[in-house]
N, C-alpha and C. Protein backbone atom coordinates (compact mmCIF):
# COMPACT_ATOMS: atom_id res chain seq x y z
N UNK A 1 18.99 -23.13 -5.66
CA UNK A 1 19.55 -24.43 -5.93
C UNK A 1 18.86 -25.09 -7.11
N UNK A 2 17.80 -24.97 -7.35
CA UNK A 2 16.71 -25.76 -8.26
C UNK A 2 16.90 -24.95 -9.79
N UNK A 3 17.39 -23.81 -9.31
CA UNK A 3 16.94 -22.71 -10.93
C UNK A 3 19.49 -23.64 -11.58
N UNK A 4 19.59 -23.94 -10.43
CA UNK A 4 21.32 -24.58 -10.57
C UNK A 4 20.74 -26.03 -11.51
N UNK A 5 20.19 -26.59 -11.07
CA UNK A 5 19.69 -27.86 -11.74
C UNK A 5 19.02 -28.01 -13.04
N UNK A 6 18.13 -26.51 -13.09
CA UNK A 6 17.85 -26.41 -14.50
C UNK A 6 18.53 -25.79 -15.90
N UNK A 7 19.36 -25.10 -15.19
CA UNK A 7 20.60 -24.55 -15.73
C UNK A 7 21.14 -25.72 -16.69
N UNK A 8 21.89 -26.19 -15.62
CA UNK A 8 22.64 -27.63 -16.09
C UNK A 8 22.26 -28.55 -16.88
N UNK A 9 20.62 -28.82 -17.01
CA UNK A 9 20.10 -29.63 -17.53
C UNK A 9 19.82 -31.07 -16.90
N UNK A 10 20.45 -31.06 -15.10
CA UNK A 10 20.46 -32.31 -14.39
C UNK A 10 19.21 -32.96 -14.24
N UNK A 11 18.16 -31.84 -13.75
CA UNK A 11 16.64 -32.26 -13.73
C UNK A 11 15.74 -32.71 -14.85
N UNK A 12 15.38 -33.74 -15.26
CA UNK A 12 14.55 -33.97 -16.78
C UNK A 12 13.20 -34.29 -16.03
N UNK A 13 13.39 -34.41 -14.83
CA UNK A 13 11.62 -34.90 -14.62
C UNK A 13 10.83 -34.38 -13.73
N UNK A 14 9.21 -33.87 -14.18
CA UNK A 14 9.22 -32.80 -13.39
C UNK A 14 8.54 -33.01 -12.43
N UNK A 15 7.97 -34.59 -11.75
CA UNK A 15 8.15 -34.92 -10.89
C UNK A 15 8.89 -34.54 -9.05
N UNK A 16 10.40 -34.90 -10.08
CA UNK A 16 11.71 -34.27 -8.99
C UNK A 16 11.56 -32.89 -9.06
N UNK A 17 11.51 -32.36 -9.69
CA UNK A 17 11.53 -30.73 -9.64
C UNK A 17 10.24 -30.70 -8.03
N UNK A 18 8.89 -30.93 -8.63
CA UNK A 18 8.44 -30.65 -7.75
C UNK A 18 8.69 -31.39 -6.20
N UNK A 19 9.18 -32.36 -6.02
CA UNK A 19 9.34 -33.18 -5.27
C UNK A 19 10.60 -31.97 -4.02
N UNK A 20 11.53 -31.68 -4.93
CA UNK A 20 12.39 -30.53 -4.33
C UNK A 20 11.49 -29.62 -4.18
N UNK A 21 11.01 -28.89 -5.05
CA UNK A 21 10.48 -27.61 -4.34
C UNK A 21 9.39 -27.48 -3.33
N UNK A 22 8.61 -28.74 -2.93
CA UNK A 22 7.81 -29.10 -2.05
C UNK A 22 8.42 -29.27 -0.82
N UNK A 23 9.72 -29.68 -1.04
CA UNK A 23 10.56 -30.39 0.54
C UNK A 23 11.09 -29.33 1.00
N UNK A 24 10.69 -28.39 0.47
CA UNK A 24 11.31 -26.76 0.65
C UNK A 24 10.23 -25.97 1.49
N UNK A 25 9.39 -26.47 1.28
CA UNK A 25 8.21 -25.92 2.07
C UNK A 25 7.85 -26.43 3.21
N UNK A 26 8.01 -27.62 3.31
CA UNK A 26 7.63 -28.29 4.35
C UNK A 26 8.34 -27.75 5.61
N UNK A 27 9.96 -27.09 5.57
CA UNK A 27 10.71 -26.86 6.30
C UNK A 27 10.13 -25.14 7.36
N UNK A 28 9.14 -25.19 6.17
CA UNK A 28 8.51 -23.90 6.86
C UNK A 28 7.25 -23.96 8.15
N UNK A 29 6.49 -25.16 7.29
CA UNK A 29 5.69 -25.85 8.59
C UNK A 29 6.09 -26.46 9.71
N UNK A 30 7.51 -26.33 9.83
CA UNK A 30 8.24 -26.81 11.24
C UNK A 30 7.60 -26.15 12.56
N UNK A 31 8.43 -24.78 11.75
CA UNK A 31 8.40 -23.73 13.23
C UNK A 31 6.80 -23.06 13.52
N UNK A 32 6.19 -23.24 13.13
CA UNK A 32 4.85 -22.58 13.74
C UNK A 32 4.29 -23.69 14.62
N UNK A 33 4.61 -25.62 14.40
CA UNK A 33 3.80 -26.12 14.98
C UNK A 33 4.69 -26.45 16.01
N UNK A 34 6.30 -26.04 16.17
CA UNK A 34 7.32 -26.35 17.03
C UNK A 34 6.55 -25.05 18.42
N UNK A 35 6.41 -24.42 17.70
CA UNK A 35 5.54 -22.77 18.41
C UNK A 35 4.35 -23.32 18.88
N UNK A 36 3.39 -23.77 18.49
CA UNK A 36 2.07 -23.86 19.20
C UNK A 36 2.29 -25.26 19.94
N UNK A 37 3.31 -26.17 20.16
CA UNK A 37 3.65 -27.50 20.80
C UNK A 37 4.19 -26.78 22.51
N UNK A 38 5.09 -25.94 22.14
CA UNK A 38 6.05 -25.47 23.35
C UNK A 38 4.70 -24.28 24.14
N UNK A 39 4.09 -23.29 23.44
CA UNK A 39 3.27 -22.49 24.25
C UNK A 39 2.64 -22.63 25.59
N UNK A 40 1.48 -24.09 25.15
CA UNK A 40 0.99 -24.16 26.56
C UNK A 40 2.26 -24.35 27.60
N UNK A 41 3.40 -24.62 27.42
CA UNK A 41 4.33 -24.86 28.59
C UNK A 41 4.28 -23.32 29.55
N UNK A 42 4.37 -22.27 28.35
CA UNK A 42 3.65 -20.61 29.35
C UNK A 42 2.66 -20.64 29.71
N UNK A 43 1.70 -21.57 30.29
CA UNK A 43 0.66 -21.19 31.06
C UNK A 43 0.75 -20.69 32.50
N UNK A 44 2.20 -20.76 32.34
CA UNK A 44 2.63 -20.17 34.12
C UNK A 44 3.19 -19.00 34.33
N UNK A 45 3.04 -18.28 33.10
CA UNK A 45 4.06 -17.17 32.88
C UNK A 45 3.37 -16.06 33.79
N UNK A 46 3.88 -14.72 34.12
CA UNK A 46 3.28 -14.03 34.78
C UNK A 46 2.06 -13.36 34.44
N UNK A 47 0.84 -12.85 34.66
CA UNK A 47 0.50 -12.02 34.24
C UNK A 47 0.67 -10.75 33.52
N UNK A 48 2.22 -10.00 33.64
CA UNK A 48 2.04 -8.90 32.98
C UNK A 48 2.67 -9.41 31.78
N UNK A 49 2.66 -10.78 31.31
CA UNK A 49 3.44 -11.37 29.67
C UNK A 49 2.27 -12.59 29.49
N UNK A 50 1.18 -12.65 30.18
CA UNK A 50 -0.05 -13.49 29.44
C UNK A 50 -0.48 -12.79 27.98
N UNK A 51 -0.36 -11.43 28.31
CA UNK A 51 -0.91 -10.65 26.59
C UNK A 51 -0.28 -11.21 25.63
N UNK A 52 1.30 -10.98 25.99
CA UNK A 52 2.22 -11.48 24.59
C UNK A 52 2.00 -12.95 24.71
N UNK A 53 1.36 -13.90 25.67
CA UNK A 53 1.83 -15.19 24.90
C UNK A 53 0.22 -15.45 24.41
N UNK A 54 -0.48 -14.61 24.27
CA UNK A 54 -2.04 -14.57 22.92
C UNK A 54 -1.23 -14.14 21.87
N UNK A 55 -0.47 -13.56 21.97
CA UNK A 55 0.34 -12.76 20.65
C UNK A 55 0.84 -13.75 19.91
N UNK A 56 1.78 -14.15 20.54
CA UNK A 56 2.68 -15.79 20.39
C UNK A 56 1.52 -16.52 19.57
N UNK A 57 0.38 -17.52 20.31
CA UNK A 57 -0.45 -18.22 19.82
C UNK A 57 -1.37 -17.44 18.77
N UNK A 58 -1.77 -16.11 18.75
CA UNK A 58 -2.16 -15.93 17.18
C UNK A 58 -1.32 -15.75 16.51
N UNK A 59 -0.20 -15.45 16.77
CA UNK A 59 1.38 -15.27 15.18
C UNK A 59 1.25 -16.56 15.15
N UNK A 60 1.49 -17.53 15.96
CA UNK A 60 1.82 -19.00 15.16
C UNK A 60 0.72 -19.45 14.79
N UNK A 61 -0.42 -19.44 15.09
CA UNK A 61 -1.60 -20.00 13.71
C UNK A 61 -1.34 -19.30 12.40
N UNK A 62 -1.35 -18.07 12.48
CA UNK A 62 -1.73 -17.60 11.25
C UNK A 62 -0.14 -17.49 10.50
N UNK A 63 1.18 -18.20 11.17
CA UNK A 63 2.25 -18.72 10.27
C UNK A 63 1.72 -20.14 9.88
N UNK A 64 1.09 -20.68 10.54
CA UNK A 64 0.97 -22.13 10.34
C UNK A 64 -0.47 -22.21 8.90
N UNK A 65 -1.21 -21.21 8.67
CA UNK A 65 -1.74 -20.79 8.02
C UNK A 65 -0.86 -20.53 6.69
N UNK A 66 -0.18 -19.71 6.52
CA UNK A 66 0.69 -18.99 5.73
C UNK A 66 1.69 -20.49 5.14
N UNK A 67 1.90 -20.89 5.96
CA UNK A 67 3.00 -22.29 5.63
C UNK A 67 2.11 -23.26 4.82
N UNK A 68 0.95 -23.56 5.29
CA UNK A 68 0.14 -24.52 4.49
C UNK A 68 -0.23 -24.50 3.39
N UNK A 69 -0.70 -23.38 3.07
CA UNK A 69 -1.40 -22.32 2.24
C UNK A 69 0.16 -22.27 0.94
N UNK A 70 1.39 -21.87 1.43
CA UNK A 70 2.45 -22.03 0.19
C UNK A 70 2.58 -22.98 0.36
N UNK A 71 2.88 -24.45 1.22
CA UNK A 71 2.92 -25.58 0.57
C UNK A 71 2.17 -26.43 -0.42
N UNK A 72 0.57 -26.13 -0.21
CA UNK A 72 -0.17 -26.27 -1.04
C UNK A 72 -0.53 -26.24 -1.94
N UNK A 73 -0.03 -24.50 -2.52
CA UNK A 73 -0.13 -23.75 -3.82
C UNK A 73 1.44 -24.12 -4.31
N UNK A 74 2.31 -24.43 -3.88
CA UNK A 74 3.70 -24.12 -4.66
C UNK A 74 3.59 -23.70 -5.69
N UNK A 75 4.23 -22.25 -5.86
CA UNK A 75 4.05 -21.76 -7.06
C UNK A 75 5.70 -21.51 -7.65
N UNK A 76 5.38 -21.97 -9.45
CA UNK A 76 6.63 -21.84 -9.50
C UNK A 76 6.30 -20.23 -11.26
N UNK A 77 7.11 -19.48 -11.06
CA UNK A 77 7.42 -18.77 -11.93
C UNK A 77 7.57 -19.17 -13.28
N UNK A 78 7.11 -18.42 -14.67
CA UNK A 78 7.38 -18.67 -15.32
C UNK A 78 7.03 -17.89 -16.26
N UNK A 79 8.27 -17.40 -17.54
CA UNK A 79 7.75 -16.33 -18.10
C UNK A 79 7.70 -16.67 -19.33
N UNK A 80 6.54 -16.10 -20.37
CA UNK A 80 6.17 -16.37 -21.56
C UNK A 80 5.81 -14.96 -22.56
N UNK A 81 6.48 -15.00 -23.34
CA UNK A 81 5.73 -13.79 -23.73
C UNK A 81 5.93 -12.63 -23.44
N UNK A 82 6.67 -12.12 -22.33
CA UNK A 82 6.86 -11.24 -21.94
C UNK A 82 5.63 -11.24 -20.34
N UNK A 83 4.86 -12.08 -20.12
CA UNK A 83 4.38 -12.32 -19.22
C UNK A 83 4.69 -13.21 -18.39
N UNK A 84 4.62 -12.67 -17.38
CA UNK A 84 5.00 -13.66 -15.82
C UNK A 84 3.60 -14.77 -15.72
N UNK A 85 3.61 -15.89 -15.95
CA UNK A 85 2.80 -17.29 -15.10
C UNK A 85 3.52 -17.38 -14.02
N UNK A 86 2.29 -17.55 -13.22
CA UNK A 86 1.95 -18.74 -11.45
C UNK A 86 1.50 -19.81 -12.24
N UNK A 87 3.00 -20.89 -12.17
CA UNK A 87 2.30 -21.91 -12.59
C UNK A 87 2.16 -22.90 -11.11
N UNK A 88 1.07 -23.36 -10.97
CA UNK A 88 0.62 -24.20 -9.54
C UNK A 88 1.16 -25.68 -9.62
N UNK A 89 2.13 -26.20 -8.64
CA UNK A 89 2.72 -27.15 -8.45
C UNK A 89 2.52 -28.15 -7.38
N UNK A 90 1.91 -27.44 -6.40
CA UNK A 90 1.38 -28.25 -5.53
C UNK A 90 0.30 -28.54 -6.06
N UNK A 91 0.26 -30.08 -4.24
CA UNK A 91 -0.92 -30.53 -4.47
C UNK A 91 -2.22 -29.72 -4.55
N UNK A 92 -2.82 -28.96 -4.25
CA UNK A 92 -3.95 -28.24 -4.64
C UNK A 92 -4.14 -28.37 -5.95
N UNK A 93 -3.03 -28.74 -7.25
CA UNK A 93 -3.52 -28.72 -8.35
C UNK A 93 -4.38 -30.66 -8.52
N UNK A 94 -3.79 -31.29 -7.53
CA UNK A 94 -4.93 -32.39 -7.72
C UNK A 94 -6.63 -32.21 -7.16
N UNK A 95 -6.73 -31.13 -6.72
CA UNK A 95 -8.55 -30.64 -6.54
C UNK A 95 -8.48 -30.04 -7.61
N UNK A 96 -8.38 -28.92 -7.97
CA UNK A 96 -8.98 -28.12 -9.21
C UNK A 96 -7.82 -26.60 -8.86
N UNK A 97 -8.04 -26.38 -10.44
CA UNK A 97 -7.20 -24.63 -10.60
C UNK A 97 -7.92 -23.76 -9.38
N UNK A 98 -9.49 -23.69 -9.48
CA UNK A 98 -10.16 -22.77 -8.52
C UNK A 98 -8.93 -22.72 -6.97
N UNK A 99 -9.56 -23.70 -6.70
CA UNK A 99 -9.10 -23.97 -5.14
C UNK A 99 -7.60 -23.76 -5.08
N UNK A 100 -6.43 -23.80 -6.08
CA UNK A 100 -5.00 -23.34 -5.85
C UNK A 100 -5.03 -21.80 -5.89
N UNK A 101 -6.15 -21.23 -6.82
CA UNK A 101 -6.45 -19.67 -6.55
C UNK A 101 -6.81 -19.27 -5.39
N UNK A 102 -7.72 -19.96 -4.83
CA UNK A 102 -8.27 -19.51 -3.76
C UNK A 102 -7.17 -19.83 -2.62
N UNK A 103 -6.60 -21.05 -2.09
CA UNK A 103 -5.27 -21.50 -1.37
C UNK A 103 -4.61 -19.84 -1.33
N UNK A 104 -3.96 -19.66 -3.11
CA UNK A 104 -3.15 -18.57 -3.21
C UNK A 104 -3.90 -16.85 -2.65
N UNK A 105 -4.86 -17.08 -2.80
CA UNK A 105 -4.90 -15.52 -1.94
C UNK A 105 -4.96 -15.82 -0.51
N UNK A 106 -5.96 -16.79 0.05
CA UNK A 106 -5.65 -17.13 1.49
C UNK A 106 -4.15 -17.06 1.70
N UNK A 107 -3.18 -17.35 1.37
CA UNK A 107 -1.98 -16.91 1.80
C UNK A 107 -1.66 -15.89 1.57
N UNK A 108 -1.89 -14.98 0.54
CA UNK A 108 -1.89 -13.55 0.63
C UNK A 108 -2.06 -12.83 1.93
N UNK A 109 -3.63 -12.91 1.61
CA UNK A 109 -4.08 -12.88 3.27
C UNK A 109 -3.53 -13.16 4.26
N UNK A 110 -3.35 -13.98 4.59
CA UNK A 110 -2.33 -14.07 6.10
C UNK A 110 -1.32 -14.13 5.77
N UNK A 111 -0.58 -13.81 5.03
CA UNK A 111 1.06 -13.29 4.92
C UNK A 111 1.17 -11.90 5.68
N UNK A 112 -0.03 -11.09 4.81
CA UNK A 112 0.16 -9.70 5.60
C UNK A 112 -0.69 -9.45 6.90
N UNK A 113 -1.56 -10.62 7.12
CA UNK A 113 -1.43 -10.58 8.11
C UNK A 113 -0.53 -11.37 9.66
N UNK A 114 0.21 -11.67 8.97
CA UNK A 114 1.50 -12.38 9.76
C UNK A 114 2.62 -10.96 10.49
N UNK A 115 2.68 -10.37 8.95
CA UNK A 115 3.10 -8.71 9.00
C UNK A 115 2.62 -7.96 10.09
N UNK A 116 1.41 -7.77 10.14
CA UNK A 116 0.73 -7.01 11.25
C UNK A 116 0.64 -7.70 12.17
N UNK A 117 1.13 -9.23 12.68
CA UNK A 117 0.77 -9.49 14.19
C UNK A 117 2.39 -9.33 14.63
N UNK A 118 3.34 -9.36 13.76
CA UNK A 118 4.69 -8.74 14.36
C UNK A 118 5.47 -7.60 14.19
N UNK A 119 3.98 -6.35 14.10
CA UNK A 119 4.21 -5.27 14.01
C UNK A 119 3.94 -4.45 15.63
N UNK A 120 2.36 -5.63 15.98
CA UNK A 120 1.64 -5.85 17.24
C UNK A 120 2.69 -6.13 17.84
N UNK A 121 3.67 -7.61 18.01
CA UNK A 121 4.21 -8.14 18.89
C UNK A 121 5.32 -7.00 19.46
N UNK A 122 6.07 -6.37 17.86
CA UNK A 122 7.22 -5.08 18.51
C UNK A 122 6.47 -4.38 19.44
N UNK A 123 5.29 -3.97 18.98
CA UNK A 123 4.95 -2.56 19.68
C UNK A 123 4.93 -2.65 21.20
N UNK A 124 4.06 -4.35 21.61
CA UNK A 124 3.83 -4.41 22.92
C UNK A 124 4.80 -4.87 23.21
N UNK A 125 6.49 -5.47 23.07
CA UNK A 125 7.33 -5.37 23.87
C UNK A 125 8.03 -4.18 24.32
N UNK A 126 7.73 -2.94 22.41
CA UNK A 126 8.54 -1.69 22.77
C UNK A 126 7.69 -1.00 24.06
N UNK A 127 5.93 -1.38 24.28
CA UNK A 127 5.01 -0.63 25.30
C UNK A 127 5.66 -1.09 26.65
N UNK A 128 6.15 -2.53 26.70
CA UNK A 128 6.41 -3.15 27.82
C UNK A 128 7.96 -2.93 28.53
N UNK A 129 8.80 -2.55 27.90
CA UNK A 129 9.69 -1.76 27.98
C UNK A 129 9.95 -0.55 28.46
N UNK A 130 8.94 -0.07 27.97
CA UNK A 130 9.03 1.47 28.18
C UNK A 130 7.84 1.45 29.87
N UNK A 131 6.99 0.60 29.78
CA UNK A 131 6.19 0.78 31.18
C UNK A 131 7.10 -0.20 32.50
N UNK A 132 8.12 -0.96 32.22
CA UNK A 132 8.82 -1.76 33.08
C UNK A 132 8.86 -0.49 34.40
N UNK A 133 8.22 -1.04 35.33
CA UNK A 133 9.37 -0.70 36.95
C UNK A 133 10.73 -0.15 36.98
N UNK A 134 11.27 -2.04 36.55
CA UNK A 134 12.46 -1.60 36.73
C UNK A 134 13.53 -1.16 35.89
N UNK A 135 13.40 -0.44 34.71
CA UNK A 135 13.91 -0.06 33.88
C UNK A 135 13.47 1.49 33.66
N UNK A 136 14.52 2.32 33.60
CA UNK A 136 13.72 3.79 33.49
C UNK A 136 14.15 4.33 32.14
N UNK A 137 14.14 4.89 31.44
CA UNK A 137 13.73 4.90 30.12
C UNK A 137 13.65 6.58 29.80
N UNK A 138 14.81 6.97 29.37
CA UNK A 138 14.68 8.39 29.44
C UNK A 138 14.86 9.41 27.62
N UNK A 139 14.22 10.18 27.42
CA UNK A 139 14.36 11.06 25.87
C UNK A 139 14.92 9.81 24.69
N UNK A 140 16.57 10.39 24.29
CA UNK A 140 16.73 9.23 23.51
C UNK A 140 17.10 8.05 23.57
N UNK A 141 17.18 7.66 24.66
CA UNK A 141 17.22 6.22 24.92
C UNK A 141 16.19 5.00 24.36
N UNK A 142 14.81 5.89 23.94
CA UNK A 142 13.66 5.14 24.03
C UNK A 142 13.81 5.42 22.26
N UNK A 143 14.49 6.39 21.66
CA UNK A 143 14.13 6.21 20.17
C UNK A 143 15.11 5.08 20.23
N UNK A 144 16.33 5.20 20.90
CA UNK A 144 17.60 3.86 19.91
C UNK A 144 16.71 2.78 20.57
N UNK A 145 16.14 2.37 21.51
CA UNK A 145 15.11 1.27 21.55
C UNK A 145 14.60 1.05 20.73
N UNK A 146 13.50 1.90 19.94
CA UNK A 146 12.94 1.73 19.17
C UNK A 146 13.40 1.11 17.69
N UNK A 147 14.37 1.61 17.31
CA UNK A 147 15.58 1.32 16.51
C UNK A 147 16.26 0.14 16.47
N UNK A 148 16.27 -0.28 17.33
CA UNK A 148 17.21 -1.65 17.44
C UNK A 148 15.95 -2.66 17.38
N UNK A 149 14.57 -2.83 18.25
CA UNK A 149 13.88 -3.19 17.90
C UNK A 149 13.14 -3.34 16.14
N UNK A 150 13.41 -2.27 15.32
CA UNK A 150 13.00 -2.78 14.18
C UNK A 150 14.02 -3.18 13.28
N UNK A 151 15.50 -3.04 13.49
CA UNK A 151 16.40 -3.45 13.09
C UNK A 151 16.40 -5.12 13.14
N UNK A 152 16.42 -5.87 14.46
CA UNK A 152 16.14 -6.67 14.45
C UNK A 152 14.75 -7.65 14.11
C-alpha cells in the first residue's frame, strides 16, 4: 500500500510515511500479548497438554520479542547504487544507529528462533498424536499426518 503512495506521489512527508509504516507494526504486537493475556486461563488444562502450554508461553514471548524488536527498528529498503540500504525508521533511531543495529539482529535472533519453537510445537503435537490412547495410528496414516501438519 505505501510503495502505492509513493508511486503516485500522494505522500510528501516523511513523517506520514513513517507514521504508516509503524501502524503496521503495531498490528503485530497484538497477538503475542492477546497470547500471554488468555494462557494463564490453561492453568487447568490436563497434565498430558501442560508441556504444550510452556510451548505456547515461550512461542509468545519470543513473538512478542520479535514484534518489538521490528517495531522498533522499522526498516525501510532502499536502493542506491546498485546497493540495497536498511534505512532505520523507527524509533530506535531517536537513541543512536548502534542500538537500531543491535534491536535489528536481536530480531534476527528470535525470528529464527520463533522458527524453531514452531518446529518444537509441530513435533510435540505430531508426538502427541501419534502416543494418544485413543487414536491408533497405523504405517501411512502417520506420514499424511505428518503432511498435513506441515502444510498447515
Amino acid at each position: 500500500f505505501l510503495w502505492l503512495l509513493d508511486v503516485t506521489g500522494a505522500v510528501k512527508s516523511t513523517a506520514l510515511r513513517r507514521t504508516v509504516v509503524m501502524s503496521t507494526s503495531v498490528v503485530a504486537l497484538i497477538s503475542p500479548l492477546i497470547t500471554l493475556y488468555y494462557l494463564p486461563a490453561y492453568n487447568r488444562t490436563p497434565k498430558s497438554l501442560s508441556a504444550y502450554s510452556v510451548i505456547l508461553l515461550a512461542t509468545a514471548i519470543v513473538d512478542l520479542v520479535v514484534a518489538s524488536c521490528s517495531w522498533m527498528t522499522t526498516v525501510r529498503l532502499a536502493f542506491e547504487d546498485g546497493v540495497i540500504v536498511l534505512d532505520y525508521i523507527g524509533p530506535c533511531t531517536l537513541i543512536s544507529v548502534s542500538t537500531c543495529h543491535a534491536l535489528f539482529s536481536l530480531h534476527a535472533g528470535a525470528a529464527c528462533q520463533s522458527i524453531v519453537m514452531l518446529l518444537i510445537s509441530f513435533a510435540y503435537r505430531l508426538w502427541s498424536v501419534r502416543h494418544s490412547s485413543s487414536i491408533i495410528i497405523k504405517g501411512k496414516s502417520t506420514k499424511l499426518i505428518l503432511v498435513a501438519i506441515c502444510v498447515l
